[in-house]
C-alpha atoms as a PDB file:
ATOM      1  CA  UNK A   1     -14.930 -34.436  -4.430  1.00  0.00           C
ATOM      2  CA  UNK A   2     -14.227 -30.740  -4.465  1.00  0.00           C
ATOM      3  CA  UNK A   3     -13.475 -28.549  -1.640  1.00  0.00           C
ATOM      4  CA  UNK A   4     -15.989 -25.508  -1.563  1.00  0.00           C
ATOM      5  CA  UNK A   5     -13.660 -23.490   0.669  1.00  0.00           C
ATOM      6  CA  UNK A   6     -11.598 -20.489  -0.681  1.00  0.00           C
ATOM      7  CA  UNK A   7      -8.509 -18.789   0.147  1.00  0.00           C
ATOM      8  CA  UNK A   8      -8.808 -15.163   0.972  1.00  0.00           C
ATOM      9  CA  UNK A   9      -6.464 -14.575  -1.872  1.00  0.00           C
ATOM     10  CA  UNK A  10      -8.309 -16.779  -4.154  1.00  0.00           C
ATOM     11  CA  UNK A  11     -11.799 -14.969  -2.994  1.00  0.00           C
ATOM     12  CA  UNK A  12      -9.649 -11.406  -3.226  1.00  0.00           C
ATOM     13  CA  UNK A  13      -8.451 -11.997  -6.629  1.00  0.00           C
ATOM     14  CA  UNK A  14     -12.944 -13.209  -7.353  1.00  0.00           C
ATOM     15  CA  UNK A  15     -13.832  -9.627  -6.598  1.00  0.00           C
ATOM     16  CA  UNK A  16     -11.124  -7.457  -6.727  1.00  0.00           C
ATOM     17  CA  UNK A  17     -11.409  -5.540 -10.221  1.00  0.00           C
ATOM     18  CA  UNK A  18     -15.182  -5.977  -9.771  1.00  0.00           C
ATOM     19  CA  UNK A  19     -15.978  -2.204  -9.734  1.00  0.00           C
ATOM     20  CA  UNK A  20     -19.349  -2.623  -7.877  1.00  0.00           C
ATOM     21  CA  UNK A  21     -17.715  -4.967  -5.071  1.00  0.00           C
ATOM     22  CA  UNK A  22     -17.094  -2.885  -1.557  1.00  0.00           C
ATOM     23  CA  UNK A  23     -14.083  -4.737  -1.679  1.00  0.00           C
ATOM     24  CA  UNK A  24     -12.916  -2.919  -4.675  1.00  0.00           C
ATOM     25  CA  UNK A  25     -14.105   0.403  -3.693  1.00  0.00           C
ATOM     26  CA  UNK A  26     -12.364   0.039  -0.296  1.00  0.00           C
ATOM     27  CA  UNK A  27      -9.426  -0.977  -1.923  1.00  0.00           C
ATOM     28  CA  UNK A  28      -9.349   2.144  -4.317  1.00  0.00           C
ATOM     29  CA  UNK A  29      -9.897   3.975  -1.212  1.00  0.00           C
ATOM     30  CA  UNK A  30      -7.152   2.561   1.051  1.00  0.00           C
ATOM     31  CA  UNK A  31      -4.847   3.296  -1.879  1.00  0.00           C
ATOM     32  CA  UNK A  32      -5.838   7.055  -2.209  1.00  0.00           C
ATOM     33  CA  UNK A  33      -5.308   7.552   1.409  1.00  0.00           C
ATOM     34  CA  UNK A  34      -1.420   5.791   1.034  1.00  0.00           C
ATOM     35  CA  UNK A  35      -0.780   7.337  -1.837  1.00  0.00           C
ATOM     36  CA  UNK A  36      -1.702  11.051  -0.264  1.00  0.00           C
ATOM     37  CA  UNK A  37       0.074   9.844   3.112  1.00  0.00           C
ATOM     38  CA  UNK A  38       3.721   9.912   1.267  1.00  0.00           C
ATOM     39  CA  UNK A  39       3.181  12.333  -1.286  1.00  0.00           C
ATOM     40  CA  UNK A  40       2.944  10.123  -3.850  1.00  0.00           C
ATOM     41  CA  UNK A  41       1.133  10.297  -7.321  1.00  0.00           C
ATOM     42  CA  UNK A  42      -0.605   7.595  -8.824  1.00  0.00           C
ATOM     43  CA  UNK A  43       1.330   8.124 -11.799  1.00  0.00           C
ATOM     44  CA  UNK A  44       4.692   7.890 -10.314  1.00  0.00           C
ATOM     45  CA  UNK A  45       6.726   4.877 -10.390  1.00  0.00           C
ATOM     46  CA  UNK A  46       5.949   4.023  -7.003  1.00  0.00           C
ATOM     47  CA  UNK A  47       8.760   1.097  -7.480  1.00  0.00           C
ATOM     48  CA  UNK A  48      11.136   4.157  -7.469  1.00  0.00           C
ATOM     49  CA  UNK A  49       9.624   6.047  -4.950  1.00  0.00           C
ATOM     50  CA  UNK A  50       9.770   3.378  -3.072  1.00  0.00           C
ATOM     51  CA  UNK A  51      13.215   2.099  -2.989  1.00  0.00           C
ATOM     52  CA  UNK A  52      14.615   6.010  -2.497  1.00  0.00           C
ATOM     53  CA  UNK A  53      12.121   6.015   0.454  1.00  0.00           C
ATOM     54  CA  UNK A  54      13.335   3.085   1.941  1.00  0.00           C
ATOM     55  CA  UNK A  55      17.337   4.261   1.144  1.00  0.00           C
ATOM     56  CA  UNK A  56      16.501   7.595   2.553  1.00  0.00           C
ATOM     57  CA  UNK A  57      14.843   6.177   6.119  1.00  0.00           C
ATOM     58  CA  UNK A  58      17.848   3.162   6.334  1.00  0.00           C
ATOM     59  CA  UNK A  59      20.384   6.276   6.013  1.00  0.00           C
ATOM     60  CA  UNK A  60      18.733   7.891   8.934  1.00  0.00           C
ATOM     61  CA  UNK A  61      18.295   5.013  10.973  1.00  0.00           C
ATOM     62  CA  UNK A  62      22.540   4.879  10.635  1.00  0.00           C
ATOM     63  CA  UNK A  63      22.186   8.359  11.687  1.00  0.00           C
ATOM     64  CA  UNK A  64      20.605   7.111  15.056  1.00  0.00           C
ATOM     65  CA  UNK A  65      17.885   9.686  13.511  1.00  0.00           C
ATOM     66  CA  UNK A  66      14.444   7.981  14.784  1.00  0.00           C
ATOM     67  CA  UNK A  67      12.328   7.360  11.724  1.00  0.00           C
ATOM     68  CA  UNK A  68       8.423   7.470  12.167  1.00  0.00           C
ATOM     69  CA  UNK A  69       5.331   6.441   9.505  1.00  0.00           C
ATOM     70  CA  UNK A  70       4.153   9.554   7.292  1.00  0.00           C
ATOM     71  CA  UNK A  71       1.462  10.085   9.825  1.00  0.00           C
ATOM     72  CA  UNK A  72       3.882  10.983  12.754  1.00  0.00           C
ATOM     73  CA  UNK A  73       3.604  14.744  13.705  1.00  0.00           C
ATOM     74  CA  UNK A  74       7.172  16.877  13.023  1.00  0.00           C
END
């Protein structure tokens, strides 16, 4: 006997690159607003942008600097 029941990643994975799905479109969306939040481009290699974020924040927090999210006012 098989189990109806899903995952969420299972059901995620169903629906995600299902362009009609609000999952999808909310998706697309959350990743516009992250992207615009760091000043990054969807065409940069985020990998990169990434890693020298994270080296640049760990060198502050040596610093006894405080480091805040991208939202935090300056």
């Amino acid at each position: 006997m098989s189990c109806l029941c899903q995952g969420s990643t299972q059901l995620y994975n169903e629906y995600f690159h299902e362009p009609s799905s609000q999952l999808a479109k909310l998706h697309a969306k959350l990743d516009a607003l992250v992207l615009k939040a760091y000043g990054f481009a969807q065409d940069d290699d985020l990998l990169e942008r990434l890693l020298l974020l994270n080296l640049e924040l760990a060198a502050k927090e040596q610093r006894g600097e405080a480091v805040v999210g991208p939202w935090a006012p300056e």
